[in-house]
C-alpha atoms as a PDB file:
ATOM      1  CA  UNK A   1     111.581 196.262  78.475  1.00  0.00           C
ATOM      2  CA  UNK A   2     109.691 198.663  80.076  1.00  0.00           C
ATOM      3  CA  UNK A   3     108.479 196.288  83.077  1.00  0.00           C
ATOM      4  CA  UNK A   4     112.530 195.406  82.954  1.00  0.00           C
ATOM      5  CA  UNK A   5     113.839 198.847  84.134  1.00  0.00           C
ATOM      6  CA  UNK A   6     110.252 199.509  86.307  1.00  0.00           C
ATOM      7  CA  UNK A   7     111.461 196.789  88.352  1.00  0.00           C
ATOM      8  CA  UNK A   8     115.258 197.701  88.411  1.00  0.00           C
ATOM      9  CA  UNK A   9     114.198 201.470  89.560  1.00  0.00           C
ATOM     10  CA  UNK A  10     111.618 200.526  92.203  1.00  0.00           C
ATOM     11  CA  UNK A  11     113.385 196.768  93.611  1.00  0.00           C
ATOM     12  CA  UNK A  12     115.094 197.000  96.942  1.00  0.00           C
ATOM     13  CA  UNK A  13     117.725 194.242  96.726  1.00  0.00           C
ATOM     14  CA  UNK A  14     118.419 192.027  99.123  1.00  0.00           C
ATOM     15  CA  UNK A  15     121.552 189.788  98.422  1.00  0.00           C
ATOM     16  CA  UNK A  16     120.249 187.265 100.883  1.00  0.00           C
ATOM     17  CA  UNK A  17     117.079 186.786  98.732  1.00  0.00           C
ATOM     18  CA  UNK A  18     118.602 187.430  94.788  1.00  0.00           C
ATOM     19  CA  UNK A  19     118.224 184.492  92.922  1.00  0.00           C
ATOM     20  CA  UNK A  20     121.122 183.598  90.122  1.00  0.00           C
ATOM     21  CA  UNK A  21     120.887 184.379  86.659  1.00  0.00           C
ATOM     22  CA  UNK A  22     122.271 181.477  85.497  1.00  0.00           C
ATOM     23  CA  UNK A  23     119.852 179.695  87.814  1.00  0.00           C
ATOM     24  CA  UNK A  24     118.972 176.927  84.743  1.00  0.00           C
ATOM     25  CA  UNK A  25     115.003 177.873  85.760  1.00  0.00           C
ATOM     26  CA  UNK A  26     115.467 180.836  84.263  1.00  0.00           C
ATOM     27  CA  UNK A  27     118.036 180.432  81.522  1.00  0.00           C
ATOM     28  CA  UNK A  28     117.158 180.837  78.216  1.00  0.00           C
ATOM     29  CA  UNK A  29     115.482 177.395  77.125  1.00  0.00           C
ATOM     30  CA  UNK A  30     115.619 177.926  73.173  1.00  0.00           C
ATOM     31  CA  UNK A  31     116.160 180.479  70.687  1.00  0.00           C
ATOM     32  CA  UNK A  32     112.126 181.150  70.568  1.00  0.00           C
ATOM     33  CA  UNK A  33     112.208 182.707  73.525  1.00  0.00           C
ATOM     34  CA  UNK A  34     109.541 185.906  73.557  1.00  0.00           C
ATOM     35  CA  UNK A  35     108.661 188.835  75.366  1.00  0.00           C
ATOM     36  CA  UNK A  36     106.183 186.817  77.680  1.00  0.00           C
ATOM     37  CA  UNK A  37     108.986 184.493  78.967  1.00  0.00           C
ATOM     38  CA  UNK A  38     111.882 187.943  78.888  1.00  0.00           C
ATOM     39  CA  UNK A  39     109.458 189.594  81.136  1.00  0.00           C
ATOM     40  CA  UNK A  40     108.751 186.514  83.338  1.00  0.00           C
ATOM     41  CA  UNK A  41     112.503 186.247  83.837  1.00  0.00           C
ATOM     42  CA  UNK A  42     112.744 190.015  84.897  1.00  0.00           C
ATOM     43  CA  UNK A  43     110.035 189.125  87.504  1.00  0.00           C
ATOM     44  CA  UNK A  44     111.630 186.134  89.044  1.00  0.00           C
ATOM     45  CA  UNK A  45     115.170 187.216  89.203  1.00  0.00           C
ATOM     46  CA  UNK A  46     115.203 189.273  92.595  1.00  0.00           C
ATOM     47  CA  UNK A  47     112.369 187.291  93.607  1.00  0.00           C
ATOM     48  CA  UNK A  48     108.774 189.001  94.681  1.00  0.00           C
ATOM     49  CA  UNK A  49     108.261 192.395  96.158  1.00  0.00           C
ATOM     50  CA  UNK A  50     105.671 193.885  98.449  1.00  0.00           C
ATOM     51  CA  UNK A  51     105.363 197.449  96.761  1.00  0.00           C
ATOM     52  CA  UNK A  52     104.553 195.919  92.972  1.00  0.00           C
ATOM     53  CA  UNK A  53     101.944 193.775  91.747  1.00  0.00           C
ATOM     54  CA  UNK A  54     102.411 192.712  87.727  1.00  0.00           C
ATOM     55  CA  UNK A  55      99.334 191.500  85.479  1.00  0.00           C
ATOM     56  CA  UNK A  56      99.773 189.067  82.782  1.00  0.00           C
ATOM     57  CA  UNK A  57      97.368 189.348  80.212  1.00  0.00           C
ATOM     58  CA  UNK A  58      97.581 186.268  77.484  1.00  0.00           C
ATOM     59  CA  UNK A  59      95.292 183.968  75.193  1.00  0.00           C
ATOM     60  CA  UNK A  60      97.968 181.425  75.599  1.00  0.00           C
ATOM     61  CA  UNK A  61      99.699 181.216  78.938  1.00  0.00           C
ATOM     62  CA  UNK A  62     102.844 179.034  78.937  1.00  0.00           C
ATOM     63  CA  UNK A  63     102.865 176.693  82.048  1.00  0.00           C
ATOM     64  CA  UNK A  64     105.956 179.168  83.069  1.00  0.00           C
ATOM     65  CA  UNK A  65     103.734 181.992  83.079  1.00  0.00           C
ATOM     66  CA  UNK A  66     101.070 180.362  85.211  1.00  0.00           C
ATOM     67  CA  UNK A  67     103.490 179.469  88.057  1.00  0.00           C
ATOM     68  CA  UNK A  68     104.857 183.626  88.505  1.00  0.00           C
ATOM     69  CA  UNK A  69     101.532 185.273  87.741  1.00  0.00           C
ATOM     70  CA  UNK A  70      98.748 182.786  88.618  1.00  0.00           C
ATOM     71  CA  UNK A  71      97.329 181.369  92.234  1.00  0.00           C
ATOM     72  CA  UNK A  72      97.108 178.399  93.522  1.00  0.00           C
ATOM     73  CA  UNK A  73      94.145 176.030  93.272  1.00  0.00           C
ATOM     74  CA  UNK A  74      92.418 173.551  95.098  1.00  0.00           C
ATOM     75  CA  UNK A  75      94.376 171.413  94.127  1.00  0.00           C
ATOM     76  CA  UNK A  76      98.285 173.309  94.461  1.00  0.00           C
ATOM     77  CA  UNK A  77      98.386 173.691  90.995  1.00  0.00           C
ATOM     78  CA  UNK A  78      98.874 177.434  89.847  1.00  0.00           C
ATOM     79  CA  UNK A  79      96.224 178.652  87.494  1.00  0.00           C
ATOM     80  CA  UNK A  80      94.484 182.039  86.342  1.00  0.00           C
ATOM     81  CA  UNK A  81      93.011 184.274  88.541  1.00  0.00           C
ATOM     82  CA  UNK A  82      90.530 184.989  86.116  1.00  0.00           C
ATOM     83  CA  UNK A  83      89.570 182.954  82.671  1.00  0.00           C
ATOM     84  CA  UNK A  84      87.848 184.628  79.522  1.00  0.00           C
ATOM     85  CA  UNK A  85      88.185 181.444  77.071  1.00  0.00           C
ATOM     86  CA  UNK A  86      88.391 181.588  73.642  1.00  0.00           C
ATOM     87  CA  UNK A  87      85.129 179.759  73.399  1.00  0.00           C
ATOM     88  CA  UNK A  88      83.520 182.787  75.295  1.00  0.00           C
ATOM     89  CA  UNK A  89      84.944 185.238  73.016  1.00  0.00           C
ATOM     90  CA  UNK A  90      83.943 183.846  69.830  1.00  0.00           C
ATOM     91  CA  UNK A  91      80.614 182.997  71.604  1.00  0.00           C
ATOM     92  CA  UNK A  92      80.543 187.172  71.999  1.00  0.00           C
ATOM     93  CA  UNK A  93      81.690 187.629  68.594  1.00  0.00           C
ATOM     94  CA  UNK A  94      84.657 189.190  69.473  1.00  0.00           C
ATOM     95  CA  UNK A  95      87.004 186.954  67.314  1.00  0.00           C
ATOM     96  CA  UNK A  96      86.460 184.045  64.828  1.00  0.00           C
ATOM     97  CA  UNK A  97      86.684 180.682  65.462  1.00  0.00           C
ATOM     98  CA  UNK A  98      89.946 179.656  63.220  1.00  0.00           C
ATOM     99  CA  UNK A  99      89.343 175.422  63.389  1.00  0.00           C
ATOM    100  CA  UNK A 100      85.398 175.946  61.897  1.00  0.00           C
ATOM    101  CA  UNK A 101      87.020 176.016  58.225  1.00  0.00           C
ATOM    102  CA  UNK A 102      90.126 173.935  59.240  1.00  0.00           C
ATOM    103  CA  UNK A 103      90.974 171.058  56.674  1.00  0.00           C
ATOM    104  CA  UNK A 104      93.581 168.618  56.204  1.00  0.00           C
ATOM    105  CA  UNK A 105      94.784 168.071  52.388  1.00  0.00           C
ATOM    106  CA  UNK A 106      93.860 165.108  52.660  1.00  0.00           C
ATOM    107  CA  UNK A 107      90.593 165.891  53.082  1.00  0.00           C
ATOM    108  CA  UNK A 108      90.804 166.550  49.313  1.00  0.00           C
ATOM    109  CA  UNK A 109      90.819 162.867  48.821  1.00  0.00           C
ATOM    110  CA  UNK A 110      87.268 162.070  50.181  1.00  0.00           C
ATOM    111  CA  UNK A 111      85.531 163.934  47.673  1.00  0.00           C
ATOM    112  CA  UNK A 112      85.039 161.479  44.936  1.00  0.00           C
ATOM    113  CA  UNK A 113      83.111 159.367  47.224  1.00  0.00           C
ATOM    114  CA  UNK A 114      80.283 162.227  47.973  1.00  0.00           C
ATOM    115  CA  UNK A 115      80.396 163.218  44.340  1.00  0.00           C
ATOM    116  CA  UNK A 116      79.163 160.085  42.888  1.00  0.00           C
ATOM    117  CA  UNK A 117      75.850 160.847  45.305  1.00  0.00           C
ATOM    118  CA  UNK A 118      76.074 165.085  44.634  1.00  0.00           C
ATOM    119  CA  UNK A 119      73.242 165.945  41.682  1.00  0.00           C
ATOM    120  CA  UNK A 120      74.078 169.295  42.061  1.00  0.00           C
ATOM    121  CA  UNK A 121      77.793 168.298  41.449  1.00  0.00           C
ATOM    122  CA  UNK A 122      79.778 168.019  38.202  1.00  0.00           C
ATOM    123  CA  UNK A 123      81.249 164.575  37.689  1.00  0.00           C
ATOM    124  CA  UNK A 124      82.954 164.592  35.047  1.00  0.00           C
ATOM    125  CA  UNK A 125      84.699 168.126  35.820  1.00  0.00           C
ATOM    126  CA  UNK A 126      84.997 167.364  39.325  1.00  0.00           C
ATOM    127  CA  UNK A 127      86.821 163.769  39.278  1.00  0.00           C
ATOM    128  CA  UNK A 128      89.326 165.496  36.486  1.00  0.00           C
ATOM    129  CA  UNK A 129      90.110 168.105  39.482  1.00  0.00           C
ATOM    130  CA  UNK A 130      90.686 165.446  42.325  1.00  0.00           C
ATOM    131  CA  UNK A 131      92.545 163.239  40.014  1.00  0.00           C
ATOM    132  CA  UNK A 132      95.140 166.155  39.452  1.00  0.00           C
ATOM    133  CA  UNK A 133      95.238 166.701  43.369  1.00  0.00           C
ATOM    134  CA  UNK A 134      95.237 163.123  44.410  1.00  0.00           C
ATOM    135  CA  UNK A 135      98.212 162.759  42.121  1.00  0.00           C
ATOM    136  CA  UNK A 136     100.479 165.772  43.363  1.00  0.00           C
ATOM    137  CA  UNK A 137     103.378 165.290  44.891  1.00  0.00           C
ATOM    138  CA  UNK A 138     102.739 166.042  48.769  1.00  0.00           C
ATOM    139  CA  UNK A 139     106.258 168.359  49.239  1.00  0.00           C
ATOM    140  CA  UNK A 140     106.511 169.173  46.100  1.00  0.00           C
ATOM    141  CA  UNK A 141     106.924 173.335  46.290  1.00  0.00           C
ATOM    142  CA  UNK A 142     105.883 174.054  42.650  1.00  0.00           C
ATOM    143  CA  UNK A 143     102.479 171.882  43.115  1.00  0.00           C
ATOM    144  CA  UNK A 144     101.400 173.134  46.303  1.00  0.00           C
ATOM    145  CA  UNK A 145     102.007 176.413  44.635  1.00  0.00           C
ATOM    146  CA  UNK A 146      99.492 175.460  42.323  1.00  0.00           C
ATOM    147  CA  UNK A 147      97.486 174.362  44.949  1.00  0.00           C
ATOM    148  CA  UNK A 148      97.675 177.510  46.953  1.00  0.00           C
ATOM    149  CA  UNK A 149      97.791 179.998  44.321  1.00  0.00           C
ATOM    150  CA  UNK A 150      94.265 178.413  42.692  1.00  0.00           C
ATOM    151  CA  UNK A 151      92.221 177.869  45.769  1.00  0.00           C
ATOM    152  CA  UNK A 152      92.955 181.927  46.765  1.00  0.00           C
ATOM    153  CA  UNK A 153      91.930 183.377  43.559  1.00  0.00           C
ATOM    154  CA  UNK A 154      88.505 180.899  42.932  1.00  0.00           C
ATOM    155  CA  UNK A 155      87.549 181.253  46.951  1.00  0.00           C
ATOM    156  CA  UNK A 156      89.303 183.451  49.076  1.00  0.00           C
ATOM    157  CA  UNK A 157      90.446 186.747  47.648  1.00  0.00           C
ATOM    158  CA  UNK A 158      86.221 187.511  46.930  1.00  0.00           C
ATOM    159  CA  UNK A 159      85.995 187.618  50.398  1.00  0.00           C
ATOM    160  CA  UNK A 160      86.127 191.040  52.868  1.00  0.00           C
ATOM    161  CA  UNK A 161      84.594 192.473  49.648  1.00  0.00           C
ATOM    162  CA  UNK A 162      87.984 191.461  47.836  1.00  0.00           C
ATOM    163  CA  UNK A 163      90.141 192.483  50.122  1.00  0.00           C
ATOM    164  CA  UNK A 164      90.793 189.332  51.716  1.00  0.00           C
ATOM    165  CA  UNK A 165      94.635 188.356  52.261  1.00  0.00           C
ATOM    166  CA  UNK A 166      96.410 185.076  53.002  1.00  0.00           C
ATOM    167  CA  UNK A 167      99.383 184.259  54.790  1.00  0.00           C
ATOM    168  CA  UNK A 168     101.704 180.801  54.264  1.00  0.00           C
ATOM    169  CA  UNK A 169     103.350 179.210  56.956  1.00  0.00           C
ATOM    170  CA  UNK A 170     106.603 177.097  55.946  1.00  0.00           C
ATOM    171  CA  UNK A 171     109.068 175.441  57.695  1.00  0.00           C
ATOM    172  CA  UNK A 172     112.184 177.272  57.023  1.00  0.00           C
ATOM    173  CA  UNK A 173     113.323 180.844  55.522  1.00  0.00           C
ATOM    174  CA  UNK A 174     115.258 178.118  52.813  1.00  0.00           C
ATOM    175  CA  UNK A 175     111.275 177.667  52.310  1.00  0.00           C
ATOM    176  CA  UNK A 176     110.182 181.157  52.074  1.00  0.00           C
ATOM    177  CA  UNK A 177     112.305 181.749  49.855  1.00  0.00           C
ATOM    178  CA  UNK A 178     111.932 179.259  47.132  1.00  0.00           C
ATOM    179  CA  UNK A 179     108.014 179.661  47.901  1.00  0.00           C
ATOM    180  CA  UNK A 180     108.617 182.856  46.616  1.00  0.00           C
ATOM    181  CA  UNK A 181     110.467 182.176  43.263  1.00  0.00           C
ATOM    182  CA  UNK A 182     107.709 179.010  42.124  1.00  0.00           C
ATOM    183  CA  UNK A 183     104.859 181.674  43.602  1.00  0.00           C
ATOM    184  CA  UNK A 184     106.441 184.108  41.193  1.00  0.00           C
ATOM    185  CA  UNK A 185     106.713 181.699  38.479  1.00  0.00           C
ATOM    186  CA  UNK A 186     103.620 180.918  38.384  1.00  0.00           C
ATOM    187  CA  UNK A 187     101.692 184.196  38.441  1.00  0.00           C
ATOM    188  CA  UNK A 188     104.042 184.761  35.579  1.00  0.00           C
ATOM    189  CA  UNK A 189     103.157 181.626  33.707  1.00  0.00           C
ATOM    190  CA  UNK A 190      99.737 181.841  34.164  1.00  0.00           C
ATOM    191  CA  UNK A 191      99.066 186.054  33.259  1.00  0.00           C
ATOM    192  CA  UNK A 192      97.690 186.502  36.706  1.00  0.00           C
ATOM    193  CA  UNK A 193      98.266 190.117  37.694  1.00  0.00           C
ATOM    194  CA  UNK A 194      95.528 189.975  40.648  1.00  0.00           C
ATOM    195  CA  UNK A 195      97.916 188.731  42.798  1.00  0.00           C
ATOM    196  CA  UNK A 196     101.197 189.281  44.691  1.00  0.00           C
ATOM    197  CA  UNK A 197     103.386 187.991  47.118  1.00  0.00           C
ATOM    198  CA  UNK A 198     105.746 189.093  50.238  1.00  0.00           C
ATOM    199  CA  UNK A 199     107.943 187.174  52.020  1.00  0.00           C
ATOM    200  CA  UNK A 200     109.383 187.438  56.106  1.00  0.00           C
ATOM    201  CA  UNK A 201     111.885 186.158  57.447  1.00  0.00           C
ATOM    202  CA  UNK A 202     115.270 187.055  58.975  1.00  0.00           C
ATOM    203  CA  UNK A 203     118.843 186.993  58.271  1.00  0.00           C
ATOM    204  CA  UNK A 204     120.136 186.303  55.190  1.00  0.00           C
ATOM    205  CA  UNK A 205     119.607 183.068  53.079  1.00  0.00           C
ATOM    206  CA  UNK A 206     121.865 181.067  50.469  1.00  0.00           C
ATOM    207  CA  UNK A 207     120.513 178.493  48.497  1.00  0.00           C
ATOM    208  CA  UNK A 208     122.207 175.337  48.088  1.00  0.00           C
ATOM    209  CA  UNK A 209     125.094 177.730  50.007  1.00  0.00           C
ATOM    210  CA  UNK A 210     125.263 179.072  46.767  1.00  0.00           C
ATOM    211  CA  UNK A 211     125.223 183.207  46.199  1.00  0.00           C
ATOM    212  CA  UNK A 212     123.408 185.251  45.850  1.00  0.00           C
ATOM    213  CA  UNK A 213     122.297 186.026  49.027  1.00  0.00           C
ATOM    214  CA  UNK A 214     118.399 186.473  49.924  1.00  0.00           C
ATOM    215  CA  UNK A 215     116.965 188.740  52.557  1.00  0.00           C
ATOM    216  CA  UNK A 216     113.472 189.685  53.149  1.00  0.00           C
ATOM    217  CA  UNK A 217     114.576 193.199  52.369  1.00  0.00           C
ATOM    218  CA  UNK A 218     116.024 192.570  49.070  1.00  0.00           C
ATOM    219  CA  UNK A 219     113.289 190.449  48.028  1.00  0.00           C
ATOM    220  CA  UNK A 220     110.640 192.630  49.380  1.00  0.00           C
ATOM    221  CA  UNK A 221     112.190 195.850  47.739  1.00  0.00           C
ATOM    222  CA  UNK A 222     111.185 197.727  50.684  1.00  0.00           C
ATOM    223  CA  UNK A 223     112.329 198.036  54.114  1.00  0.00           C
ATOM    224  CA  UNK A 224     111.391 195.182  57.141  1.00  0.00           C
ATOM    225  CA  UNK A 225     109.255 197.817  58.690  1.00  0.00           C
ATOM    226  CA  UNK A 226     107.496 198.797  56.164  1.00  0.00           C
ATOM    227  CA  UNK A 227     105.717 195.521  55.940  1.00  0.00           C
ATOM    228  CA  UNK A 228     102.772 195.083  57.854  1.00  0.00           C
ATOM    229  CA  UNK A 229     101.936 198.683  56.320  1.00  0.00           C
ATOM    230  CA  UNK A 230     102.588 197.732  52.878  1.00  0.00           C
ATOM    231  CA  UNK A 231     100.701 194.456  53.087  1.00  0.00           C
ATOM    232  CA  UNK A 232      97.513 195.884  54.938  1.00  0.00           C
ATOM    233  CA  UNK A 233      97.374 198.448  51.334  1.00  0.00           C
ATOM    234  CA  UNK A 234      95.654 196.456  48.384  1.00  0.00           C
ATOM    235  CA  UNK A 235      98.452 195.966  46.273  1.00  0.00           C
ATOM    236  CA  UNK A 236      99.577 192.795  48.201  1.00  0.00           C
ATOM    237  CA  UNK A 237      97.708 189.571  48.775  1.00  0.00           C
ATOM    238  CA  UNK A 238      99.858 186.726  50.377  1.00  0.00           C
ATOM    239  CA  UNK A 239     102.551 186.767  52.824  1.00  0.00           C
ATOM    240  CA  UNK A 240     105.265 183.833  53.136  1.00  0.00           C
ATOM    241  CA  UNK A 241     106.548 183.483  56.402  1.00  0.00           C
ATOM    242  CA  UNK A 242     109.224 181.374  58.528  1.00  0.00           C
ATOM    243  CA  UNK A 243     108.477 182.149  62.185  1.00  0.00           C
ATOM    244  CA  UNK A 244     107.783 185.856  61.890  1.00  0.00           C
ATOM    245  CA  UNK A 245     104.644 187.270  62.009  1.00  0.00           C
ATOM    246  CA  UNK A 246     103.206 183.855  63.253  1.00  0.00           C
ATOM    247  CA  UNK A 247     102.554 185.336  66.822  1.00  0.00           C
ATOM    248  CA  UNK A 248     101.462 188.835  67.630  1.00  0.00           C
ATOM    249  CA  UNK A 249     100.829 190.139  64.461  1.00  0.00           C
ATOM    250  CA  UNK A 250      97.191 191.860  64.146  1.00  0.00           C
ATOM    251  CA  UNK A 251      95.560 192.310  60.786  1.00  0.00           C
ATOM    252  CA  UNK A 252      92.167 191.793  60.288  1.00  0.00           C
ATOM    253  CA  UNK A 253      92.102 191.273  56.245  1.00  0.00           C
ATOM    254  CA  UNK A 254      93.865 188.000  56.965  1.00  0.00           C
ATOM    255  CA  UNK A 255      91.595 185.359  56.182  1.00  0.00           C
ATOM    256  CA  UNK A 256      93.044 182.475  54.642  1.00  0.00           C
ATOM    257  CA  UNK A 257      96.139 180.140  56.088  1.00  0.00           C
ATOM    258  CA  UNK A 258      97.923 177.646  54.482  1.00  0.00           C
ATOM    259  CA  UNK A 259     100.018 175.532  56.349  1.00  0.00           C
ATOM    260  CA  UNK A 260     103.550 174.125  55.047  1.00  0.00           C
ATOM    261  CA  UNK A 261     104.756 173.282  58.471  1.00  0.00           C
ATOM    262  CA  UNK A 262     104.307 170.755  61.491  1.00  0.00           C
ATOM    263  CA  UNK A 263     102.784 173.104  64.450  1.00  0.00           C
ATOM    264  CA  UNK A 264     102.638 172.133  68.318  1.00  0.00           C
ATOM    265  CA  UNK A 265     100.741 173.110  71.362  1.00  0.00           C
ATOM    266  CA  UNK A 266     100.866 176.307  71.946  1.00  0.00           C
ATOM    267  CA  UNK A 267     102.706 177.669  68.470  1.00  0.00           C
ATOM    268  CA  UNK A 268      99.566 175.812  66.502  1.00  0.00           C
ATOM    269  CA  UNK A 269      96.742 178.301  68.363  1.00  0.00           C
ATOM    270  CA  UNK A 270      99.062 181.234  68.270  1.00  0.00           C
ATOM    271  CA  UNK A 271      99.926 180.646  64.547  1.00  0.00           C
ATOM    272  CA  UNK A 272      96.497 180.031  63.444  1.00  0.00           C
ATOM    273  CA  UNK A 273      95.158 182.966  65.916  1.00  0.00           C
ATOM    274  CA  UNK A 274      96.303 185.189  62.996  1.00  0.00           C
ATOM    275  CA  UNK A 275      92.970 184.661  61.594  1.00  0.00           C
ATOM    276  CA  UNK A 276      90.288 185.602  63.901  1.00  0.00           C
ATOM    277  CA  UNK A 277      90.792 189.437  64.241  1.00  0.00           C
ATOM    278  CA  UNK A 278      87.197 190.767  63.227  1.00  0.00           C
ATOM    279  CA  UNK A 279      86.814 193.195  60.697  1.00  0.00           C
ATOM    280  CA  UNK A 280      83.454 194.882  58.885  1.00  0.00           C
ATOM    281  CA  UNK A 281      82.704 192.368  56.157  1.00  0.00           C
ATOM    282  CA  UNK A 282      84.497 189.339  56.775  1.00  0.00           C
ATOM    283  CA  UNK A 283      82.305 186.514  58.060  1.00  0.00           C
ATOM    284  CA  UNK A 284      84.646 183.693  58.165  1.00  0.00           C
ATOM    285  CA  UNK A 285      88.157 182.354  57.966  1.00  0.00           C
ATOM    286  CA  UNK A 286      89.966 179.300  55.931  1.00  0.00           C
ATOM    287  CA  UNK A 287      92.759 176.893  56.627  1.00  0.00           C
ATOM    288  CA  UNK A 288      94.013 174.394  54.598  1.00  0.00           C
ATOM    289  CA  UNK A 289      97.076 171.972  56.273  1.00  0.00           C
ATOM    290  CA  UNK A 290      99.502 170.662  54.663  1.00  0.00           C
ATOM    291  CA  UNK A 291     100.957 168.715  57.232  1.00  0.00           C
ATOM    292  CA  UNK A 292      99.432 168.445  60.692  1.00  0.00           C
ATOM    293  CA  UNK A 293      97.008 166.050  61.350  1.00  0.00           C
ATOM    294  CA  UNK A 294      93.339 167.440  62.598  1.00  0.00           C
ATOM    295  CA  UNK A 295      93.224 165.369  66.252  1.00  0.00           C
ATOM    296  CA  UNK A 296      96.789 167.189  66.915  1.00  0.00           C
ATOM    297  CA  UNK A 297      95.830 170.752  66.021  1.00  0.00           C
ATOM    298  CA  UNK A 298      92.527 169.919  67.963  1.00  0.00           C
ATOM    299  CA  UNK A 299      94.271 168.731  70.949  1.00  0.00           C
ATOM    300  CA  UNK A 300      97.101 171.742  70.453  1.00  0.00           C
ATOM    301  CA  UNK A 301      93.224 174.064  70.849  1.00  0.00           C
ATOM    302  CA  UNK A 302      92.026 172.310  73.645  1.00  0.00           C
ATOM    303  CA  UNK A 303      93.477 173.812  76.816  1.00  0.00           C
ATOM    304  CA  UNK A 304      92.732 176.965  75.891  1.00  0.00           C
ATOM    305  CA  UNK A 305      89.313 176.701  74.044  1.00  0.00           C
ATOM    306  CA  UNK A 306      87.630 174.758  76.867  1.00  0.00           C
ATOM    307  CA  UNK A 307      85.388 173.002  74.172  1.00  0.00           C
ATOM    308  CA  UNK A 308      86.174 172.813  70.791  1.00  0.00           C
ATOM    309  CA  UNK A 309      84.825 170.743  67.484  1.00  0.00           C
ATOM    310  CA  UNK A 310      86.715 170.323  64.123  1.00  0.00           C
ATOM    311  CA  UNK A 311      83.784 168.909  61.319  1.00  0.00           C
ATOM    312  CA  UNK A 312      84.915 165.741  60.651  1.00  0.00           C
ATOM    313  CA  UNK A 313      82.864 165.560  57.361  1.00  0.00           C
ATOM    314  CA  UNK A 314      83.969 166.980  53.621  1.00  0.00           C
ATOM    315  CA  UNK A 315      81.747 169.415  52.196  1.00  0.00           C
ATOM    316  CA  UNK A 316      82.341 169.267  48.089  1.00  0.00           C
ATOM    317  CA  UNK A 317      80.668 172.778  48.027  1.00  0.00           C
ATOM    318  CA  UNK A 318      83.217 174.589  51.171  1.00  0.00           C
ATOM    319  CA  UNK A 319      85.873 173.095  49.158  1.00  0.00           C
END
């Protein structure tokens, strides 16, 4: 907004040179519009001006973005005038490299066959666990639930000295919000009192389009901007999310990310970039997919990783 009005107060305008704002180049492609394409649009709109120079600074440039801020190359295709990859930062140690501890769910599946080999493995207790998972129900809320709820208390939540948080990504806020009731349940059911769950997402939400009505407020108990606040304190350990918080959002404690939802290109790195802030005491980062399959998040990665590696191979122990 600012870069908006900088530009209004400072353009000379030329009506021989303004371009339309309903040129379709610049209208509004989708609702997911975001400040990067907003301020791109402010840029283009009365075209380029000899007394201002702008600066985009993004991990993930959109091919948009490229062609206002970027130069050409040797070959006429825009690109950056400068590259610090995300392989170089995590190289420097600056942020953590989110696909090392990437896994499918179905990874879950190829663990009987290393077990059989595994001396320092427990059969017997081990096959009973896979069994259960094998047999669950893929979309079934209540069993992921299970899923999710387990695998954060027995590995994740030790981690940044026990302050390590989670965040769920799901498809829709219809999602969020009956995550929220089985992710209740549960903790209920089960006596845990270790653990507690927030929810974001906007608008309101019927179920069924039957009342009551659900916001993220009401559910919450607290204000909307009060949440990144109140989950960074230790009273709150998981975070259910439709689309918010999945890009720009900067807390370090997150380390763990399931995923309940089917992520492209750019929206995959910037959703799973919630992980790899740095923080004293946390040393790695978890994902566990629910949906996507590993080649696609690995290609989604690969323009802007410059090289990249997902292990192919199941570790019993990691899991």
């Amino acid at each position: 907004e600012s870069a908006k009005k900088m530009k209004d107060v400072l353009t000379v305008i030329d009506t021989r040179n303004v371009i339309c704002d309903k040129d379709p180049i610049y209208e509004k492609a989708n609702d997911e519009e975001d400040i990067e394409d907003e301020i791109r649009k402010s840029m283009v709109q009365r075209g380029p001006q000899k007394n201002l120079s702008f600066f985009a600074f993004t991990a993930t440039p959109k091919a948009k973005t490229l062609e206002v801020f970027g130069q050409r190359g040797t070959d006429g295709r825009p690109e950056p005038f400068h590259l610090y990859s995300m392989r170089q930062a995590i190289e420097e140690g600056f942020i953590f490299d989110v696909l090392q501890n990437y896994i499918t769910y179905q990874t879950f599946f190829q663990l009987s066959k290393k077990i059989e080999d595994d001396p320092d493995v427990n059969k017997k207790k081990a096959a009973r666990a896979i069994a259960r998972f094998v047999t669950l129900h893929p979309y079934n809320l209540a069993q992921k639930t299970e899923v999710i709820i387990e695998h954060f208390r027995q590995c994740s939540m030790k981690k940044i000295g026990g302050k390590a948080k989670a965040m769920v990504i799901t498809a829709s806020r219809e999602h969020v919000v009956r995550y929220k009731h089985e992710f209740d349940s549960y903790l209920k059911e089960k006596g845990y009192k270790d653990i507690k769950a927030l929810v974001a997402f906007s608008g309101t939400v019927l179920l069924n389009g039957i009342p009551p009505e659900y916001t993220e407020r009401g559910m919450n108990n607290f204000g909307e901007k009060e949440l990144p606040e109140k989950f960074a304190a230790s009273e709150f350990q998981i975070l259910l999310v439709a689309e918010k918080y999945q890009t720009g959002y900067d807390q370090p404690l997150l380390h763990t990310m399931y995923v309940d939802k089917r992520l492209d290109g750019v929206k995959a790195v910037q959703t799973l970039s919630r992980l790899n802030r740095k923080c004293p005491g946390k040393e790695d980062t978890f994902v566990l997919d629910f949906v996507n399959k590993r080649e696609d998040i690995l290609a989604a990665f690969q323009p802007y990783y410059e090289q990249t590696q997902i292990e192919t191979t199941t570790d019993p122990k990691k899991l």
